[in-house]
PDB file of N, CA and C in Angstrom:
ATOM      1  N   UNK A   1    -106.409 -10.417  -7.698  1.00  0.00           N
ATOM      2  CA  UNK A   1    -107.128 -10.919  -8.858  1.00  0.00           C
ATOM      3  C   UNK A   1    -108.555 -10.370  -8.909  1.00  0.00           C
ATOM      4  N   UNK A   2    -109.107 -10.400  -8.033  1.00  0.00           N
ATOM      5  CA  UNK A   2    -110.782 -10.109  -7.788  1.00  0.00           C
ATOM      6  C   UNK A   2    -110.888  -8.305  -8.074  1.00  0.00           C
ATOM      7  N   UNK A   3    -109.467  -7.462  -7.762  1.00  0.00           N
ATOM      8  CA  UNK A   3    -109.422  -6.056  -8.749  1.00  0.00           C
ATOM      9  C   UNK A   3    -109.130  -5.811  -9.736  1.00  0.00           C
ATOM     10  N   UNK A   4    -108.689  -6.948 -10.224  1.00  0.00           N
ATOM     11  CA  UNK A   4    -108.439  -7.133 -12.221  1.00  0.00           C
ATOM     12  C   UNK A   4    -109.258  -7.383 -12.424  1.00  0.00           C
ATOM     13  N   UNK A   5    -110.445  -8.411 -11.877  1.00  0.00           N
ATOM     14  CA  UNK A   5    -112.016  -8.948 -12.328  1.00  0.00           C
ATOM     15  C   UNK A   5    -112.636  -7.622 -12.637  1.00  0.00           C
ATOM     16  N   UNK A   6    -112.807  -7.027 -11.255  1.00  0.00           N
ATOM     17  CA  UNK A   6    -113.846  -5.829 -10.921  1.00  0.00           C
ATOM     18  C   UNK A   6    -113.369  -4.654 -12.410  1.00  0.00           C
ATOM     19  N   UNK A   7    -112.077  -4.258 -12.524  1.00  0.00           N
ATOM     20  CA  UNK A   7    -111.791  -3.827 -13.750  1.00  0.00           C
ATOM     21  C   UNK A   7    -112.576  -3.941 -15.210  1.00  0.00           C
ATOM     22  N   UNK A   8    -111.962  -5.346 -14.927  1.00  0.00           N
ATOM     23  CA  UNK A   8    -112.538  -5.471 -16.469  1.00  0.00           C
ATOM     24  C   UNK A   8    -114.254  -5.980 -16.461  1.00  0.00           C
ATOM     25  N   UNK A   9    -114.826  -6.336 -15.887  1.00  0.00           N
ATOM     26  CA  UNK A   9    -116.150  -5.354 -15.395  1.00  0.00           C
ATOM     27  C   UNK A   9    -116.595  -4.491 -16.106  1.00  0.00           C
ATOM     28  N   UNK A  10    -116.168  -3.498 -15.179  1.00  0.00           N
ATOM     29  CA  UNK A  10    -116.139  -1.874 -15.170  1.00  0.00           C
ATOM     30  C   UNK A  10    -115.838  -1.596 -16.701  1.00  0.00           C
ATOM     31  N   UNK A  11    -114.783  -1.858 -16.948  1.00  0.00           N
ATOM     32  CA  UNK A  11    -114.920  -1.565 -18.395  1.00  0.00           C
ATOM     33  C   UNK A  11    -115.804  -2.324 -19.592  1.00  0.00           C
ATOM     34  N   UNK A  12    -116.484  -3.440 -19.004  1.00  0.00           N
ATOM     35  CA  UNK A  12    -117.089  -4.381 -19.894  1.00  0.00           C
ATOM     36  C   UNK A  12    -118.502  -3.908 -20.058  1.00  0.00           C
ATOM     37  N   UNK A  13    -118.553  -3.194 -18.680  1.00  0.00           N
ATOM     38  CA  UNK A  13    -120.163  -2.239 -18.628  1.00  0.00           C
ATOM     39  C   UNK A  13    -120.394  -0.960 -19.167  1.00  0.00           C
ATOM     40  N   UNK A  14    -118.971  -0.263 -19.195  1.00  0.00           N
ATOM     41  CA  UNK A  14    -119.015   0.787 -19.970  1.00  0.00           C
ATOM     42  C   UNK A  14    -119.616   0.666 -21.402  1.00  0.00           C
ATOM     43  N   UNK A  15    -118.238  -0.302 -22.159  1.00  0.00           N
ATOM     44  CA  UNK A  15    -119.120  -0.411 -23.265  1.00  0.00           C
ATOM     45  C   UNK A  15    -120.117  -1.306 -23.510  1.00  0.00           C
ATOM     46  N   UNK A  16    -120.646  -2.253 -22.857  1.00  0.00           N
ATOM     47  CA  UNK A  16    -122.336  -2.603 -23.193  1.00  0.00           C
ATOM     48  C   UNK A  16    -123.342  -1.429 -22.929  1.00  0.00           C
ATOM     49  N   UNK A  17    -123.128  -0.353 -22.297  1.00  0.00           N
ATOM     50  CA  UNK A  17    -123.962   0.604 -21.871  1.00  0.00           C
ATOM     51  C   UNK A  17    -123.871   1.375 -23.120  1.00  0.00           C
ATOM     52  N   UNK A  18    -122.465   1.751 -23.420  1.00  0.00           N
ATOM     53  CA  UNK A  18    -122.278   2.732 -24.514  1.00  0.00           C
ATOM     54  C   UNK A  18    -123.509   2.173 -26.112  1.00  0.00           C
ATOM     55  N   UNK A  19    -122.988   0.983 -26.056  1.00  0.00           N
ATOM     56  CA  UNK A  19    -123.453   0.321 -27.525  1.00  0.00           C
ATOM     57  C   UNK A  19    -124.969  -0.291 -27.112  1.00  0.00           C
ATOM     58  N   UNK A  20    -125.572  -0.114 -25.977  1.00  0.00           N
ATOM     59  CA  UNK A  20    -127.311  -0.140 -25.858  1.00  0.00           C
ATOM     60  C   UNK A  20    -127.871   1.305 -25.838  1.00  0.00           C
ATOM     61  N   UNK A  21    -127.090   2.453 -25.633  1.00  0.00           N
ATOM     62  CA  UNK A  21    -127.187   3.652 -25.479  1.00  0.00           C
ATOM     63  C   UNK A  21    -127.951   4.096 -26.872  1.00  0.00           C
ATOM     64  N   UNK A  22    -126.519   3.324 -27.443  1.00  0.00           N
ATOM     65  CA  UNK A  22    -126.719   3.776 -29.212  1.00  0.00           C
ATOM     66  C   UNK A  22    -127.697   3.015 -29.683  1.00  0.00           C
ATOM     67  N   UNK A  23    -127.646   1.582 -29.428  1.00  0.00           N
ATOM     68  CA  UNK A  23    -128.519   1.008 -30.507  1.00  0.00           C
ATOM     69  C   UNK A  23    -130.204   1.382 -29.757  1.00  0.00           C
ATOM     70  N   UNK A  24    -130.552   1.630 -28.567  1.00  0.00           N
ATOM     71  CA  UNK A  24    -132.022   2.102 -28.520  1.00  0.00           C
ATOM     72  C   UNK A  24    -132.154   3.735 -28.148  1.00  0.00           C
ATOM     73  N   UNK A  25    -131.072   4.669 -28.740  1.00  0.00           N
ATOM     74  CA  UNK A  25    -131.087   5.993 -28.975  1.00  0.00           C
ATOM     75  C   UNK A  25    -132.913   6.165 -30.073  1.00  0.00           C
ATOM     76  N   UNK A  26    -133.463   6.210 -30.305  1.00  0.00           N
ATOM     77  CA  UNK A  26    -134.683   7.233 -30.637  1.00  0.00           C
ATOM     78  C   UNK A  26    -133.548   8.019 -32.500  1.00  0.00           C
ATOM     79  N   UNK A  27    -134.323   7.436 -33.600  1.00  0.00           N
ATOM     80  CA  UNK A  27    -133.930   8.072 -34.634  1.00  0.00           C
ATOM     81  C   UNK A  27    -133.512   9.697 -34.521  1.00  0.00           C
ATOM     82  N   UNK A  28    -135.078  10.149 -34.331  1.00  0.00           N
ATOM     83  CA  UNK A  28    -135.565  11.440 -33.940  1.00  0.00           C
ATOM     84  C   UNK A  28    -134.524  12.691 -33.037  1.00  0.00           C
ATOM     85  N   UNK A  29    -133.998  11.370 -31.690  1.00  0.00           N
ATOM     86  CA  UNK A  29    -134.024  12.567 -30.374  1.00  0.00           C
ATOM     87  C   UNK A  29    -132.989  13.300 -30.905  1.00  0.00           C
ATOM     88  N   UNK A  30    -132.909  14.304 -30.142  1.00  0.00           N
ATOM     89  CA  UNK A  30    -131.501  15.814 -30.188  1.00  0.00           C
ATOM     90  C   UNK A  30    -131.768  16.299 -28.876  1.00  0.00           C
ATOM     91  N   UNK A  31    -130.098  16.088 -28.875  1.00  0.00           N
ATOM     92  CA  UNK A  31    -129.609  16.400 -27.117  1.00  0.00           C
ATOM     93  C   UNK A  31    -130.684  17.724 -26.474  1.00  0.00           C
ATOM     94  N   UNK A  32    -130.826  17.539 -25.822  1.00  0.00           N
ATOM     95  CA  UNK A  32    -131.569  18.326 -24.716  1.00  0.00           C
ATOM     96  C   UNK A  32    -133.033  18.069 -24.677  1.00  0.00           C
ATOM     97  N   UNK A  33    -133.591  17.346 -25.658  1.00  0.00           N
ATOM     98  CA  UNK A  33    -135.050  16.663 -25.612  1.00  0.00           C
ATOM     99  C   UNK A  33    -135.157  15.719 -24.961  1.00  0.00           C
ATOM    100  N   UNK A  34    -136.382  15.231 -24.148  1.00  0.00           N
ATOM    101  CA  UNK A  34    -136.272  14.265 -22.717  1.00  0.00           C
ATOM    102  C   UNK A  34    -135.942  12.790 -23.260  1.00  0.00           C
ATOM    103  N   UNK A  35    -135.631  12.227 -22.513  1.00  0.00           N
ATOM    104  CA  UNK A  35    -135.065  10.736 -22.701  1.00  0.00           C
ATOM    105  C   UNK A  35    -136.281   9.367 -22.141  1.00  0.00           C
ATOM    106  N   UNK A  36    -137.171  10.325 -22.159  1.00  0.00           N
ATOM    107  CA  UNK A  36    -138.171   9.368 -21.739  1.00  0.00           C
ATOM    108  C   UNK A  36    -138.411   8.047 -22.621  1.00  0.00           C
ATOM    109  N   UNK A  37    -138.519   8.204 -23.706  1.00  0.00           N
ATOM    110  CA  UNK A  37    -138.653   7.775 -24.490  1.00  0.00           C
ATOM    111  C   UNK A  37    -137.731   6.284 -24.652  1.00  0.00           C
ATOM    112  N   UNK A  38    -136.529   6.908 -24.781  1.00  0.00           N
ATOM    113  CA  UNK A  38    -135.056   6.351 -24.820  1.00  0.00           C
ATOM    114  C   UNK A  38    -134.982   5.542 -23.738  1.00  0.00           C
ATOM    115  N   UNK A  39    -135.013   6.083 -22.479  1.00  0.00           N
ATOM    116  CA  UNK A  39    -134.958   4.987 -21.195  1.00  0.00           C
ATOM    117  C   UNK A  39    -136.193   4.138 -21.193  1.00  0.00           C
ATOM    118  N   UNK A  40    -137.078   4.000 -21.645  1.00  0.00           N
ATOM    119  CA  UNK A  40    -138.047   2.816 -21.954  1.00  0.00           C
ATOM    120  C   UNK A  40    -137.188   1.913 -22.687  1.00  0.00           C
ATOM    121  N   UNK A  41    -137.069   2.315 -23.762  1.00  0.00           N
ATOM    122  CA  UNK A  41    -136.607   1.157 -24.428  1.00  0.00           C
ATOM    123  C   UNK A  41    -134.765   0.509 -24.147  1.00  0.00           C
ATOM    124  N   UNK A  42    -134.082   1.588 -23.645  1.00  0.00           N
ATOM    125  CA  UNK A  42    -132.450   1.418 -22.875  1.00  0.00           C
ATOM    126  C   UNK A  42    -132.966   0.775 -21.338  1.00  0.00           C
ATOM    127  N   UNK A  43    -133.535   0.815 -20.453  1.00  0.00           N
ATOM    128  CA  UNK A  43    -133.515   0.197 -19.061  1.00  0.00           C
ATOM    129  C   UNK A  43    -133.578  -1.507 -19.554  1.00  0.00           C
ATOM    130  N   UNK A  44    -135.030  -1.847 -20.163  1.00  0.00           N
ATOM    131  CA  UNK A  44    -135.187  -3.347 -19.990  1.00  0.00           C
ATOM    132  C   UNK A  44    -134.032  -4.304 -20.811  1.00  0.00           C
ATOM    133  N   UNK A  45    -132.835  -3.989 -21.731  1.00  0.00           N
ATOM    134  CA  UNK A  45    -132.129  -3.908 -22.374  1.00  0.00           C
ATOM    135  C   UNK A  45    -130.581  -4.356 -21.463  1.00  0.00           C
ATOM    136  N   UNK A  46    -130.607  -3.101 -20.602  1.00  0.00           N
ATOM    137  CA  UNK A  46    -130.092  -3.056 -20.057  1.00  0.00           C
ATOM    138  C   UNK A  46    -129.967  -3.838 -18.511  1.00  0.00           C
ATOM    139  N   UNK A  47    -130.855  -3.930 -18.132  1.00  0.00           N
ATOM    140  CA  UNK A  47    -131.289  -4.987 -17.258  1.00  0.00           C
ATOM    141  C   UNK A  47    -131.266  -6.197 -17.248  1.00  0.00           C
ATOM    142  N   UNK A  48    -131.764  -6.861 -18.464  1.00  0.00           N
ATOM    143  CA  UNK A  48    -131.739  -8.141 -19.258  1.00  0.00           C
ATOM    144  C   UNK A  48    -129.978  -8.259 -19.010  1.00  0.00           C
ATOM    145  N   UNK A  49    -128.711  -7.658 -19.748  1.00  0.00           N
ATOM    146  CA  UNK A  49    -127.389  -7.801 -19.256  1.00  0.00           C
ATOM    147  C   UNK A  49    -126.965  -7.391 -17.948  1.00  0.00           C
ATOM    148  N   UNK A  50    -127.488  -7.004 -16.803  1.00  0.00           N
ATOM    149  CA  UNK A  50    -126.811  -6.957 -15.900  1.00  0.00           C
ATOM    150  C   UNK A  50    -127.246  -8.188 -15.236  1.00  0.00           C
ATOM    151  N   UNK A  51    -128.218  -8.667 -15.263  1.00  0.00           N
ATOM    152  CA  UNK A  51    -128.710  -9.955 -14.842  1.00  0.00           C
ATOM    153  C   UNK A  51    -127.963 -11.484 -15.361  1.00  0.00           C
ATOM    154  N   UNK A  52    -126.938 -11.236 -16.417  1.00  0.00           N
ATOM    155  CA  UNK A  52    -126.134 -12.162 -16.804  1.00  0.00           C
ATOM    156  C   UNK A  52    -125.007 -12.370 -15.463  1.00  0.00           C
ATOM    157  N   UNK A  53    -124.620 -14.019 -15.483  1.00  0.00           N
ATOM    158  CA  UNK A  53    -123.704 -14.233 -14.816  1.00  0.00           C
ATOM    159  C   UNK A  53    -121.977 -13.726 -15.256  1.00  0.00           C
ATOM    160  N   UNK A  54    -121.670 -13.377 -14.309  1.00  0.00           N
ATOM    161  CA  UNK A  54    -120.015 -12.633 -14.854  1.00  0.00           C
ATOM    162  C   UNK A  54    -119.154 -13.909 -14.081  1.00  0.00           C
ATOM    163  N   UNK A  55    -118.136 -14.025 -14.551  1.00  0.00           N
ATOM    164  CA  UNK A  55    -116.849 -14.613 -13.668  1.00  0.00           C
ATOM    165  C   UNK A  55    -116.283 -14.303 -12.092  1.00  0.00           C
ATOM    166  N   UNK A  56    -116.923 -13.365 -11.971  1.00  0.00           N
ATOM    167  CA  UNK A  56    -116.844 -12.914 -10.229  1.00  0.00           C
ATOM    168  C   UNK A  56    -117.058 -13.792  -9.069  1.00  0.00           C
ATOM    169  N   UNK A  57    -116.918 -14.627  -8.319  1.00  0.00           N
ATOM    170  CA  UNK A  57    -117.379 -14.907  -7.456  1.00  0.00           C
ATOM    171  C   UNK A  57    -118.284 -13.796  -6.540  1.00  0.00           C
ATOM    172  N   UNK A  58    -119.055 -13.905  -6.795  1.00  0.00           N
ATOM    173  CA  UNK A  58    -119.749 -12.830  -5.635  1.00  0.00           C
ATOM    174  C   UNK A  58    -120.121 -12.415  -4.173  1.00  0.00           C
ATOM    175  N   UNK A  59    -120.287 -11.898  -3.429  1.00  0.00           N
ATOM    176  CA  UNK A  59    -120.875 -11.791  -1.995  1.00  0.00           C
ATOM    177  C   UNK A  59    -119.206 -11.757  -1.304  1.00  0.00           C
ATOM    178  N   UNK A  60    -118.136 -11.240  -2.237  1.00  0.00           N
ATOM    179  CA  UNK A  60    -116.546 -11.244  -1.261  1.00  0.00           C
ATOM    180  C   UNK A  60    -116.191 -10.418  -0.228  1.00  0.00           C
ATOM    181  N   UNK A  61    -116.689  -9.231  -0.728  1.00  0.00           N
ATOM    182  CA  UNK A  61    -116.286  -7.922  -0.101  1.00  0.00           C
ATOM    183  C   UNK A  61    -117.224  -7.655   1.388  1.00  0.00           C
ATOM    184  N   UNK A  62    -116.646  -7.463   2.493  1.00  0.00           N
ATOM    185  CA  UNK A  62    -117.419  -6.625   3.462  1.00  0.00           C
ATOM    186  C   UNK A  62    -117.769  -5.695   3.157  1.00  0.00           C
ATOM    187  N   UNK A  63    -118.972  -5.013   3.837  1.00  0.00           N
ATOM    188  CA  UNK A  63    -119.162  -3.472   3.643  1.00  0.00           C
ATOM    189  C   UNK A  63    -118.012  -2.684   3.348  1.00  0.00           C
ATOM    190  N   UNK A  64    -117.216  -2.580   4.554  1.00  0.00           N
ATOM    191  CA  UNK A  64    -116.120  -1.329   4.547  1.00  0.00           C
ATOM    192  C   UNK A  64    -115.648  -2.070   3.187  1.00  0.00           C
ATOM    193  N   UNK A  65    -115.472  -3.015   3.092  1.00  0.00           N
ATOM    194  CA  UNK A  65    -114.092  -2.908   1.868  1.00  0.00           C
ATOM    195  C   UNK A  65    -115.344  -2.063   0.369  1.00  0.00           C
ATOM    196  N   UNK A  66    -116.717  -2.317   0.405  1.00  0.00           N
ATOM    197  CA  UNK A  66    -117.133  -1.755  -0.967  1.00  0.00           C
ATOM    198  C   UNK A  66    -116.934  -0.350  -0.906  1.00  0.00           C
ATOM    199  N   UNK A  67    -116.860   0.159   0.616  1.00  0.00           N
ATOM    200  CA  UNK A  67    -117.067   1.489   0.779  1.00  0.00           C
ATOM    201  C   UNK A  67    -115.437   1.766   0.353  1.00  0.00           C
ATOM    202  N   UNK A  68    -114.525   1.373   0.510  1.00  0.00           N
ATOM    203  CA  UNK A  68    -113.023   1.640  -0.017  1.00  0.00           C
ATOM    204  C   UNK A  68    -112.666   1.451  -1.105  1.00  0.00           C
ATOM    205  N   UNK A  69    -113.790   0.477  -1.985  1.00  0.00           N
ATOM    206  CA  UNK A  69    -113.436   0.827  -3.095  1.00  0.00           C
ATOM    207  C   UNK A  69    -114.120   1.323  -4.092  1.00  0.00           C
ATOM    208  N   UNK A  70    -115.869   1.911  -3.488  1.00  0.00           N
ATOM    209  CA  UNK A  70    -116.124   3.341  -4.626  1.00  0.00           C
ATOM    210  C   UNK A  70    -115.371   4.386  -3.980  1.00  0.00           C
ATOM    211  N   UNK A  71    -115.508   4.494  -2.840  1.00  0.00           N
ATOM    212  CA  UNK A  71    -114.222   5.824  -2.516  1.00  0.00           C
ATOM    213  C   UNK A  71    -113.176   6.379  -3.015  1.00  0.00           C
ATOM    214  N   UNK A  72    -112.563   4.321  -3.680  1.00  0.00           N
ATOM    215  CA  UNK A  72    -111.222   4.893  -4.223  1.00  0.00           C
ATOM    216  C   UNK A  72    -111.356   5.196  -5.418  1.00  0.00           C
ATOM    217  N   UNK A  73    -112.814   4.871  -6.192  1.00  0.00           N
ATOM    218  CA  UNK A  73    -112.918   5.160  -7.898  1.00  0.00           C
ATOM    219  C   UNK A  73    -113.954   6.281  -7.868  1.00  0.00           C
ATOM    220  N   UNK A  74    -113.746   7.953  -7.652  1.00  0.00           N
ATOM    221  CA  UNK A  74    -114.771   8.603  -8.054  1.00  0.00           C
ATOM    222  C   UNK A  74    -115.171   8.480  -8.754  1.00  0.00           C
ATOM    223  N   UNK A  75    -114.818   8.239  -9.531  1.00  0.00           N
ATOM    224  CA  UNK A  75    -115.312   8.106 -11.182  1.00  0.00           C
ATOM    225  C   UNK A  75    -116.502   7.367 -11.744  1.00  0.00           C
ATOM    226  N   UNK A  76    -117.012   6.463 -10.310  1.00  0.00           N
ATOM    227  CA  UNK A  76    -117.656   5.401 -10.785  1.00  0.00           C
ATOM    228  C   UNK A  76    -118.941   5.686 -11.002  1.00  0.00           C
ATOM    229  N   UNK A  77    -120.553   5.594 -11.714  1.00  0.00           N
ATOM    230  CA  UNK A  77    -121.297   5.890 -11.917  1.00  0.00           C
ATOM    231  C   UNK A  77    -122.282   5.145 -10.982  1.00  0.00           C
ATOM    232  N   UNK A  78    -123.336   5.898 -10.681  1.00  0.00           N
ATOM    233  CA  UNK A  78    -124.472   5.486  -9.302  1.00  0.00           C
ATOM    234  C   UNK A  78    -124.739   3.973  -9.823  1.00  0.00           C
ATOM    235  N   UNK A  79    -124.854   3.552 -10.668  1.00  0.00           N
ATOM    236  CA  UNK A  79    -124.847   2.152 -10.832  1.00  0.00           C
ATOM    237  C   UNK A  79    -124.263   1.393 -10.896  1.00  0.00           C
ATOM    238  N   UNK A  80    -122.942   1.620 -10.635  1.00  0.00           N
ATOM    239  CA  UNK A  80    -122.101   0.966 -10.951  1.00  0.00           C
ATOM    240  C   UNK A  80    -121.341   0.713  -9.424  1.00  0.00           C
ATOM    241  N   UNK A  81    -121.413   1.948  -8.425  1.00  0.00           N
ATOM    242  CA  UNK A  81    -121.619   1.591  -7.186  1.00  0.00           C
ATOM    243  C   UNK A  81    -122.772   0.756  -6.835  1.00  0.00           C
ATOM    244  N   UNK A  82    -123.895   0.954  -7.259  1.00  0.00           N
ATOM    245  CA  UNK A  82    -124.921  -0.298  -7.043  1.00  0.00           C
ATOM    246  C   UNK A  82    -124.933  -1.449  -6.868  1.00  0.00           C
ATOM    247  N   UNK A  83    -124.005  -1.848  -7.907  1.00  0.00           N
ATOM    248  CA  UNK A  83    -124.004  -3.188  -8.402  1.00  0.00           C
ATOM    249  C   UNK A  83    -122.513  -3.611  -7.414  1.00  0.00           C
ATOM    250  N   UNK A  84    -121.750  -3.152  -7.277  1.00  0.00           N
ATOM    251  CA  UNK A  84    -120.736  -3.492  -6.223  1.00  0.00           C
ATOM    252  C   UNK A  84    -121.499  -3.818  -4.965  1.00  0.00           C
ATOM    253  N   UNK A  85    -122.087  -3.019  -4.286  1.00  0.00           N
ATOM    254  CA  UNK A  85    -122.685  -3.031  -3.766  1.00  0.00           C
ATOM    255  C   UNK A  85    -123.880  -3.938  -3.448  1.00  0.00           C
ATOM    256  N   UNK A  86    -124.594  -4.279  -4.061  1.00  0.00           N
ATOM    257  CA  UNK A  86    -125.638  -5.567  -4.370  1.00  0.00           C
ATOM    258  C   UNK A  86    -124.660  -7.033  -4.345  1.00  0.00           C
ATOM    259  N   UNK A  87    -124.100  -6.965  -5.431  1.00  0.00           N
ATOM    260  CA  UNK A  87    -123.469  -8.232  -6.038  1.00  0.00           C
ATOM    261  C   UNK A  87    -122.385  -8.784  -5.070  1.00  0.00           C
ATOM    262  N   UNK A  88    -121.557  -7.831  -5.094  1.00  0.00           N
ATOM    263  CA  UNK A  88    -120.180  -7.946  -3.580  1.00  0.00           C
ATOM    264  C   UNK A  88    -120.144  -8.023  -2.482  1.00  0.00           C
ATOM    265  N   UNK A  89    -120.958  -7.990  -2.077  1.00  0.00           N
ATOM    266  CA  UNK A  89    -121.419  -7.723  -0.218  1.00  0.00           C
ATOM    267  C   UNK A  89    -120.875  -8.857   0.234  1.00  0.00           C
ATOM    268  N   UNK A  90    -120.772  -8.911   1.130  1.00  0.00           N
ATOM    269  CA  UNK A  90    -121.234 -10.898   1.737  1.00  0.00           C
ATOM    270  C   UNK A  90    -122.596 -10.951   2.508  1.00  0.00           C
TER     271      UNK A  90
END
């Protein structure tokens, strides 16, 4: 159950990331111009929701087990190991 949680998660962060991406994207920017701008106003945004409580029980996982399971998801983004990591530990 607690890898169906972590799932839908994972996908629940995708798209809150996707749709804060967009809504504090910069009218102006075009790809390859710096994001400075953009990550001012996308971090505190973004922060503000990761700081929400999720349905997880937290602190489950030992080390080795977080390490087995970004291992097992390359895919996963440096923050997103983070937050496994932070949140899951015991």
């Amino acid at each position: 159950m607690l890898r169906i949680k972590l799932k839908e998660v994972v996908e629940q962060f995708e798209k809150v990331r996707t749709e804060i991406a967009e809504q504090t994207k910069p009218d102006s920017w075009k790809e390859g111009e710096s994001t400075e701008e953009w990550d001012k106003a996308f971090v505190p945004v973004m922060d503000k929701w990761l700081r929400e409580k999720t349905e997880i029980n937290s602190h489950v996982l030992e080390m080795d087990d977080c390490i087995a399971l970004v291992n097992a998801n390359t895919e996963m983004a440096g923050r997103q190991i983070d937050i496994i990591v932070e949140y899951l530990k015991k």
